[in-house]
N, C-alpha and C. Protein backbone atom coordinates (compact mmCIF):
# COMPACT_ATOMS: atom_id res chain seq x y z
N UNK A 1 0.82 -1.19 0.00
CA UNK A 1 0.00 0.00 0.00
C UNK A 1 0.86 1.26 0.00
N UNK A 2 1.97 1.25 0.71
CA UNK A 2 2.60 2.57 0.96
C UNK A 2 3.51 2.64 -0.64
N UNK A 3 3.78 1.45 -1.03
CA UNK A 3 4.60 1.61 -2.42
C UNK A 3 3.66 2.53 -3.60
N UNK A 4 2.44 2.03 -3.44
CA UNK A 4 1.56 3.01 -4.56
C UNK A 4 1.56 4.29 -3.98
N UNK A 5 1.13 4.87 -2.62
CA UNK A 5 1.25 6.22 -2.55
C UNK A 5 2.57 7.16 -3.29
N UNK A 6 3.67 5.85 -2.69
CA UNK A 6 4.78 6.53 -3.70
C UNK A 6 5.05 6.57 -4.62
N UNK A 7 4.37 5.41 -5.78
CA UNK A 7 4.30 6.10 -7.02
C UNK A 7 3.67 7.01 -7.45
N UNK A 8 2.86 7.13 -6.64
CA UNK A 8 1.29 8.08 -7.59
C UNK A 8 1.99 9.11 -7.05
N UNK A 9 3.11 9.72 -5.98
CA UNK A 9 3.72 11.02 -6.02
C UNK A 9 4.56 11.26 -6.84
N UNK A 10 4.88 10.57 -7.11
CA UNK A 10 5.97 10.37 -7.83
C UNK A 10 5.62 10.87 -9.61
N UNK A 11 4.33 10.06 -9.82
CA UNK A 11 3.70 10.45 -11.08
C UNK A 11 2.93 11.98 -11.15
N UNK A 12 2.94 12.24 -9.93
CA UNK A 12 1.96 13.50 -9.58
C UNK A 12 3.58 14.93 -9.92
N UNK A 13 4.39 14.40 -9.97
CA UNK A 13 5.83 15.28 -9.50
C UNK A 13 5.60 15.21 -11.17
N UNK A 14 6.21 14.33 -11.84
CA UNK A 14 6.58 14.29 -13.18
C UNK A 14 5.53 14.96 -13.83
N UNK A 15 4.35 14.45 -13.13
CA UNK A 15 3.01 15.34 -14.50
C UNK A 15 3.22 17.15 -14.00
N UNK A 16 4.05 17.43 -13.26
CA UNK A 16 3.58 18.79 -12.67
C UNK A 16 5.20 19.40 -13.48
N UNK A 17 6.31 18.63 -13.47
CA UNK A 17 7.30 18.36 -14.04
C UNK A 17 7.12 18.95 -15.46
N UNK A 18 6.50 18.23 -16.20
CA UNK A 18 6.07 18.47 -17.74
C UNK A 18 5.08 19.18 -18.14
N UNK A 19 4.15 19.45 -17.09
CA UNK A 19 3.85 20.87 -17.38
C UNK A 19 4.20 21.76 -17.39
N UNK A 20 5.01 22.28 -15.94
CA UNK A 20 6.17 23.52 -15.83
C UNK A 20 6.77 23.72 -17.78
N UNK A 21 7.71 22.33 -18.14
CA UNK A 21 8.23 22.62 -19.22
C UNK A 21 7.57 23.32 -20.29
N UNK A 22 6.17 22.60 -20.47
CA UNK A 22 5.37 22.84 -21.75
C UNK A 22 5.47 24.61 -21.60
N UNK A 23 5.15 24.78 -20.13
CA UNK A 23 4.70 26.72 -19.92
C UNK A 23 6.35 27.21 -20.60
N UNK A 24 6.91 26.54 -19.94
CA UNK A 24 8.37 27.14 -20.57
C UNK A 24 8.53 27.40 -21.68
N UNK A 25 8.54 26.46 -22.30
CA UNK A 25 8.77 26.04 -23.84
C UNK A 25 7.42 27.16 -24.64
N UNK A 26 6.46 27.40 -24.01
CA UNK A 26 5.39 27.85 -24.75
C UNK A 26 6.13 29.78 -24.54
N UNK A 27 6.32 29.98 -23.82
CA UNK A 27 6.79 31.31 -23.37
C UNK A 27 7.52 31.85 -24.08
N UNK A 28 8.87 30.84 -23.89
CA UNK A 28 9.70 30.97 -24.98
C UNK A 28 9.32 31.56 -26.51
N UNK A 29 8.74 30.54 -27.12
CA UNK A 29 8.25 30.49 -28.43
C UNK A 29 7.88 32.11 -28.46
N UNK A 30 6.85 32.23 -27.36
CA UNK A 30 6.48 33.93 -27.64
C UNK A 30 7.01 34.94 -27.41
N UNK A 31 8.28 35.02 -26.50
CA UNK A 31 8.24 36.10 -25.86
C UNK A 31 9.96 36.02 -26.37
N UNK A 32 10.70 34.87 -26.81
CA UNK A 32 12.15 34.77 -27.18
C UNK A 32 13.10 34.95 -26.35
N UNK A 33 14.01 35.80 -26.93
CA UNK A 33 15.25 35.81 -25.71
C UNK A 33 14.77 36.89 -24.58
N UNK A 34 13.84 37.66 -24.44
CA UNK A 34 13.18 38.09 -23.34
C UNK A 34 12.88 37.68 -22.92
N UNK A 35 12.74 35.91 -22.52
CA UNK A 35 11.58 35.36 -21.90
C UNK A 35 13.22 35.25 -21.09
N UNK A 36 13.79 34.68 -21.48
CA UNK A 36 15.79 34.29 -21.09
C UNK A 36 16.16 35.14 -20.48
N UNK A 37 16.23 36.42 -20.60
CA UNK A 37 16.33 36.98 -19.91
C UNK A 37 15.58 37.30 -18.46
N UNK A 38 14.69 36.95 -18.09
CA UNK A 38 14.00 36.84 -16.89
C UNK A 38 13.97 35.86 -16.37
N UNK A 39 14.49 34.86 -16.64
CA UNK A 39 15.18 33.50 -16.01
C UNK A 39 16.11 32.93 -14.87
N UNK A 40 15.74 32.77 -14.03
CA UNK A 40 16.67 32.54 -12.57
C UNK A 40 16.77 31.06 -13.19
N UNK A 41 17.75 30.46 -12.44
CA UNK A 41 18.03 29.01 -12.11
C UNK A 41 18.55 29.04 -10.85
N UNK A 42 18.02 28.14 -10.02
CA UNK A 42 19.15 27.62 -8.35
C UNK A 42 19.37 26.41 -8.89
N UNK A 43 20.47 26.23 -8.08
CA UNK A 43 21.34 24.39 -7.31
C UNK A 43 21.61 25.01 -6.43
N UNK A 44 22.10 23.84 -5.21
CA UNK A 44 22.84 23.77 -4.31
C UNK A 44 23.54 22.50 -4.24
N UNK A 45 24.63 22.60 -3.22
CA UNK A 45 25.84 21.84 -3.31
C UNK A 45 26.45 21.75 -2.28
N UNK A 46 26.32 20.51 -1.30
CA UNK A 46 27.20 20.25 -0.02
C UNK A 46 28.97 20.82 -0.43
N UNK A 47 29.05 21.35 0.16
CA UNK A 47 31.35 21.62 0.64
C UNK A 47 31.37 21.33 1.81
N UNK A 48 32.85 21.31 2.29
CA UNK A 48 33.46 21.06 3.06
C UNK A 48 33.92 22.27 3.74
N UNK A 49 34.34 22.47 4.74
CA UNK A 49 35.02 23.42 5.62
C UNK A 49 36.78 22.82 5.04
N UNK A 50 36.88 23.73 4.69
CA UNK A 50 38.89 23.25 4.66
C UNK A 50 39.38 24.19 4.04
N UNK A 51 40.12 24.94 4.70
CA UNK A 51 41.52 25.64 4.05
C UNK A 51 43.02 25.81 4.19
N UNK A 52 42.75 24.69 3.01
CA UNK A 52 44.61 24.34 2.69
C UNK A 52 45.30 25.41 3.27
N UNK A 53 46.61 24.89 3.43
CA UNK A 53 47.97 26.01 3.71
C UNK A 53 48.37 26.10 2.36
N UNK A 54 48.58 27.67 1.94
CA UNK A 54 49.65 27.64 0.74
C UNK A 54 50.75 27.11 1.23
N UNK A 55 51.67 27.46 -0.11
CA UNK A 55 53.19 26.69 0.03
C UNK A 55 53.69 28.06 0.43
N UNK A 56 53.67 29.27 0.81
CA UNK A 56 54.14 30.38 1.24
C UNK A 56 53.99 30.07 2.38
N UNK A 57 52.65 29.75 2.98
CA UNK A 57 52.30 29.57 4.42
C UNK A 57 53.58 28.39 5.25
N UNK A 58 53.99 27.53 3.99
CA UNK A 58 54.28 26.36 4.81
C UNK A 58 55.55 26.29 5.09
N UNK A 59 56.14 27.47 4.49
CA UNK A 59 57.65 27.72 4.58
C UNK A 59 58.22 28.10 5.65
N UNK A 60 59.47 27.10 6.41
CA UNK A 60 59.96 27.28 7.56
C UNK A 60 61.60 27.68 7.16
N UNK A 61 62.09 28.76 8.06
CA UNK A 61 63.94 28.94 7.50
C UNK A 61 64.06 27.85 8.85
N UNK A 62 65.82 26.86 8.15
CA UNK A 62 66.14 26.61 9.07
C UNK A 62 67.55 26.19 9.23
N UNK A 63 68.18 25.77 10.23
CA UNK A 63 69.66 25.47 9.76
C UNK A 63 69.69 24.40 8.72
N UNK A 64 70.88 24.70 7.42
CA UNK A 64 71.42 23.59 6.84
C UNK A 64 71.45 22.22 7.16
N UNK A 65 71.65 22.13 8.50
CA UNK A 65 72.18 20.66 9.02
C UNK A 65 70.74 20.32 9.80
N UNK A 66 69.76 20.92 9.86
CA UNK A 66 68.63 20.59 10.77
C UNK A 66 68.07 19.39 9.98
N UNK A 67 67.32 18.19 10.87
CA UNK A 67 66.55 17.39 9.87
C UNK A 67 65.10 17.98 9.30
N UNK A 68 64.97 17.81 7.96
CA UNK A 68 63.55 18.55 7.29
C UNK A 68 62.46 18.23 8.18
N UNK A 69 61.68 18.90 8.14
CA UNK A 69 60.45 19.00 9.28
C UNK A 69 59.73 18.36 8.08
N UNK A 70 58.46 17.32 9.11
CA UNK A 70 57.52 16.13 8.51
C UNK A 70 56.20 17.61 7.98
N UNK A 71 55.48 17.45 6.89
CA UNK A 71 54.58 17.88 6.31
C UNK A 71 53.52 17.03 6.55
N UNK A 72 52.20 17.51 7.33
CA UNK A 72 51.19 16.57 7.50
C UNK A 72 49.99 16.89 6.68
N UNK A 73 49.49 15.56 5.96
CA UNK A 73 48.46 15.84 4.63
C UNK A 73 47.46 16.67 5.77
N UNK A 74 47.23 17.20 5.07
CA UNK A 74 46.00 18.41 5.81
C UNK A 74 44.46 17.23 5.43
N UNK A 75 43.72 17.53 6.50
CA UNK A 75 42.85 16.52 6.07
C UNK A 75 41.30 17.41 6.04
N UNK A 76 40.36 17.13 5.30
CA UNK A 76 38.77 17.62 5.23
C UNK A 76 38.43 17.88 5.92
N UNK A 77 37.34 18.57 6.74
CA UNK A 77 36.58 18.75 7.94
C UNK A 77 35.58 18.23 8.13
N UNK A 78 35.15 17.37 8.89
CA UNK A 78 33.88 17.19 9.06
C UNK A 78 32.63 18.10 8.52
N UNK A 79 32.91 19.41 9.04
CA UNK A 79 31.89 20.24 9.13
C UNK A 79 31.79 20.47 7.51
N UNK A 80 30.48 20.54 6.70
CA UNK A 80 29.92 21.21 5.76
C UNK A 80 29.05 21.91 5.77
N UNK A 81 29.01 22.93 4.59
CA UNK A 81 27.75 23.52 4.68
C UNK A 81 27.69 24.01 3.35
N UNK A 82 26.03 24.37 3.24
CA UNK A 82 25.20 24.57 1.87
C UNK A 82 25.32 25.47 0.97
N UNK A 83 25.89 24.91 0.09
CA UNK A 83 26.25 26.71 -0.87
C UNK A 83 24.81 26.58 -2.49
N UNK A 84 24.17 27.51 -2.11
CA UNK A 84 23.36 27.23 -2.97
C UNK A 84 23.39 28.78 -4.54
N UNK A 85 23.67 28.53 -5.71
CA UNK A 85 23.88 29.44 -6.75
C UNK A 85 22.77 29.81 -7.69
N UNK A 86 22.59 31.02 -7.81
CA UNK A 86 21.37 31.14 -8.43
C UNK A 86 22.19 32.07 -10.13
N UNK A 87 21.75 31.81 -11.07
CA UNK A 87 22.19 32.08 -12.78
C UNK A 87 21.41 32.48 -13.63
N UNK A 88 21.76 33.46 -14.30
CA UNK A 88 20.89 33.45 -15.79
C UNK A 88 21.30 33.31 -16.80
N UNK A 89 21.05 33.67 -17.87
CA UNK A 89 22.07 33.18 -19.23
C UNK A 89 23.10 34.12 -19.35
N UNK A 90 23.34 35.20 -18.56
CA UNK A 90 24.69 35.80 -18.53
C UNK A 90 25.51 35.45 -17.36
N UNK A 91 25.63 33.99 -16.94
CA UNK A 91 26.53 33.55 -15.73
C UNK A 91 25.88 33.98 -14.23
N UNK A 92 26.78 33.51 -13.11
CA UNK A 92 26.32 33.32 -11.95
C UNK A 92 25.78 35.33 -11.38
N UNK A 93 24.63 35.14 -10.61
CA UNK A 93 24.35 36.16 -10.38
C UNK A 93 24.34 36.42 -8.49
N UNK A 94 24.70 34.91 -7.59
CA UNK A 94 24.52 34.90 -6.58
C UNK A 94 25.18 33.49 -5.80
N UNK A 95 25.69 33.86 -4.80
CA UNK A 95 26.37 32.33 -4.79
C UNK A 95 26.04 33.00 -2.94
N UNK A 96 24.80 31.72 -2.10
CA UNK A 96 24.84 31.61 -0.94
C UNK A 96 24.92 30.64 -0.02
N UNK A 97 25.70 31.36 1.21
CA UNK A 97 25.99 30.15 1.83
C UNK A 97 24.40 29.85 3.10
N UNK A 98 24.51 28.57 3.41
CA UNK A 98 23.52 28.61 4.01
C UNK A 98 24.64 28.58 5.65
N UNK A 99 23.80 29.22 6.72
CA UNK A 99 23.91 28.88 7.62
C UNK A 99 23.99 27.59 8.34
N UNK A 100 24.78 26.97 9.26
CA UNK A 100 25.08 25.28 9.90
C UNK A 100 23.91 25.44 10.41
N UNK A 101 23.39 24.13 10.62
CA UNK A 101 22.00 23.52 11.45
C UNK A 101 21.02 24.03 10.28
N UNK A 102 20.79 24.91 9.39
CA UNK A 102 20.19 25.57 8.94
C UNK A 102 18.95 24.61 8.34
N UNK A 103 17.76 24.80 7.98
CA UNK A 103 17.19 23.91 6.79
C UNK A 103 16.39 24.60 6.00
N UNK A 104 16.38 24.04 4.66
CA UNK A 104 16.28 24.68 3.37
C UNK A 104 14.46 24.21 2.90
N UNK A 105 13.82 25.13 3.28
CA UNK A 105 12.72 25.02 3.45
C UNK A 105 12.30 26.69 2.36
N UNK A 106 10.60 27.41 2.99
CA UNK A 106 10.24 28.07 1.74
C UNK A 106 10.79 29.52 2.02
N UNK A 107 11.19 29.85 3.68
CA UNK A 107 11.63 30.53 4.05
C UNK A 107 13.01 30.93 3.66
N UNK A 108 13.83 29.85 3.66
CA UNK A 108 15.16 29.72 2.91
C UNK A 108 15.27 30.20 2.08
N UNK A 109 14.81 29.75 0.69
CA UNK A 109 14.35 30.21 -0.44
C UNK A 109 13.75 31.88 -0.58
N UNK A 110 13.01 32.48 0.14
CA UNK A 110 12.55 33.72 0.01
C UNK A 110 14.04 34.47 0.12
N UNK A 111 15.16 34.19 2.10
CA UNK A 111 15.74 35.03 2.00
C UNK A 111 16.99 34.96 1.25
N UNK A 112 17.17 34.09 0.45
CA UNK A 112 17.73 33.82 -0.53
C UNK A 112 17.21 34.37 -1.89
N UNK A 113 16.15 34.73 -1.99
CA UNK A 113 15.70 35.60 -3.58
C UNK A 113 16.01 37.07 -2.54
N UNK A 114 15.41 37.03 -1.59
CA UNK A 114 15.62 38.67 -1.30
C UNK A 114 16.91 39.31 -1.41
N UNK A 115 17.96 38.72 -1.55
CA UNK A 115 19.24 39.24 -1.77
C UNK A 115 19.62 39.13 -3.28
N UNK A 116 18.66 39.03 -4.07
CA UNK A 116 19.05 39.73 -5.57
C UNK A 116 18.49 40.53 -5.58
């Protein structure tokens, strides 16, 4: 029983899916590269917390005869967080980070348009 609810959302997503497009596609047709031009796109994209040492940073003076000091691979951070980019057909117009703990809900989304 619970497998059909999830298809029929699933089919309910795609039919809402291919409509969005058709409006697209129909807009287009009329309105051309003006329609493109009023065009946002988002993604978002888990990162990592990490910032490498340059090789400037990592430079130690020391005596000739000293033994070379061990270099330790710098490793990832646990911690990530949400970088979400919003574009139009002239390249990126917004690149935000989300706040830790944060969740990306409709509120998210608003204060994320409010800063274009």
């Amino acid at each position: 029983m619970h497998t059909l609810g999830t298809q029929n959302v699933n089919r309910n997503h795609k039919t809402k899916q291919t409509g969005s497009a058709l409006k697209f596609l129909t807009r287009y047709a009329q309105e051309g590269d003006e329609f493109l031009d009023s065009t946002v796109t988002r993604d978002e994209t888990w990162g990592f917390h990490h910032t490498p040492e340059s090789k400037r940073q990592s430079l130690q003076r020391c005596h000739m005869h000293s033994p070379n000091t061990k270099k330790f691979k710098t490793s990832i951070s646990v911690k990530k967080i949400m970088a979400s980019f919003l574009w139009d057909r002239k390249g990126i117009i917004l690149v935000d980070f989300m706040h830790p703990g944060a969740t990306i809900n409709a509120a998210a989304y608003c204060d994320t348009l409010s800063q274009l």
